[in-house]
Protein backbone atom coordinates (compact mmCIF):
# COMPACT_ATOMS: atom_id res chain seq x y z
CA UNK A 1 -20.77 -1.98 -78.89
CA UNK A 2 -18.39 -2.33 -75.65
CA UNK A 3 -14.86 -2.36 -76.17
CA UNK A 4 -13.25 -5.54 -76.47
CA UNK A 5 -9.47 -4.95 -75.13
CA UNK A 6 -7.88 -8.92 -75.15
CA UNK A 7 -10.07 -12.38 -76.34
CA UNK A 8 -11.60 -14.56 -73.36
CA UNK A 9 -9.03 -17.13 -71.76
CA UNK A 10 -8.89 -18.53 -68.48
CA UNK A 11 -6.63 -16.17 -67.39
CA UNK A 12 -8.44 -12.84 -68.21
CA UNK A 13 -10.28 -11.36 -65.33
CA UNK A 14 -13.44 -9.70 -67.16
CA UNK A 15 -14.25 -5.99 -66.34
CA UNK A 16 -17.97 -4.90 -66.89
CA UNK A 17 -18.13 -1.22 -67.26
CA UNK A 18 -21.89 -0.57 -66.23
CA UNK A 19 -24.14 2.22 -66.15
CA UNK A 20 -26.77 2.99 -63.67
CA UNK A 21 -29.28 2.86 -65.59
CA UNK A 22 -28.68 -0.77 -66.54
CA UNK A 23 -27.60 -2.41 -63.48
CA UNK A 24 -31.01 -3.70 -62.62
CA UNK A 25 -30.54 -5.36 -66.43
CA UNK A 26 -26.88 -6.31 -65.75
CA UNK A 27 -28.06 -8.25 -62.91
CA UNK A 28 -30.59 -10.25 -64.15
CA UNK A 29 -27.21 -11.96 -66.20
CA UNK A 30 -25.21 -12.81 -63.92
CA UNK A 31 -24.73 -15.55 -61.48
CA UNK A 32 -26.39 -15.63 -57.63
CA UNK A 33 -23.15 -15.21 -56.45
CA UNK A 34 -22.20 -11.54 -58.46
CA UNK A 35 -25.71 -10.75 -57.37
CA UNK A 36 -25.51 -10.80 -53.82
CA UNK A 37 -21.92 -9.68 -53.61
CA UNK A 38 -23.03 -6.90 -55.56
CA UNK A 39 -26.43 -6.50 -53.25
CA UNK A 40 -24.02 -6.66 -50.47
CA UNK A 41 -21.48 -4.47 -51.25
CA UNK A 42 -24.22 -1.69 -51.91
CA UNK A 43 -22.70 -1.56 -55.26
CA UNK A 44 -24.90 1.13 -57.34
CA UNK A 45 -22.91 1.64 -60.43
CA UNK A 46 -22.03 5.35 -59.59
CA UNK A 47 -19.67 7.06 -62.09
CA UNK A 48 -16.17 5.83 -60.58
CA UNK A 49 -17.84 3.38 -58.48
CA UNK A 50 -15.51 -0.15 -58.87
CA UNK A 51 -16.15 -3.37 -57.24
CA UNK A 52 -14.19 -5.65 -57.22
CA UNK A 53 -16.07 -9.69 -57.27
CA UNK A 54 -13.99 -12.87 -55.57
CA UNK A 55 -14.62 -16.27 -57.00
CA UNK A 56 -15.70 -18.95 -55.14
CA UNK A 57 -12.34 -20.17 -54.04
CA UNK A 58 -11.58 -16.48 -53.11
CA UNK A 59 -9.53 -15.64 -56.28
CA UNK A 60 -11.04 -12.63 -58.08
CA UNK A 61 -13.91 -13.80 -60.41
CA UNK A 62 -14.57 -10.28 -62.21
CA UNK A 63 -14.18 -6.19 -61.54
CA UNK A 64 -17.51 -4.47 -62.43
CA UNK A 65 -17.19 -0.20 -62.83
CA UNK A 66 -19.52 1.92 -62.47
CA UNK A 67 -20.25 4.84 -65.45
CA UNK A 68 -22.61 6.99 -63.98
């Protein structure tokens, strides 16, 4: 089970702590716009790898870290 640190608000910015092994699976759940940041950003989930996502309106929609 991941850990949980805080409940979901608005205000919480999520953090999804991914392996490489199951970034091709992460993927498939997210929206087209984490996708082809993440495509873009050549984002491969690498232990210590972080990327950071913006939001539409350029505020920062999520943090995704790589574990290897």
């Amino acid at each position: 089970m991941p850990p949980k640190f805080a409940s979901k608000t608005q205000k919480a910015i999520p953090i999804d702590v991914v392996e490489k092994p199951s970034l091709v699976g992460w993927l498939k759940h997210q929206n087209a716009g984490v996708k082809a940041w993440v495509k873009a950003a050549g984002f491969e989930a690498g232990l210590g790898a972080v990327l950071l996502v913006p939001a539409k309106d350029g505020t920062l929609e999520r943090v995704v870290a790589g574990w290897g």
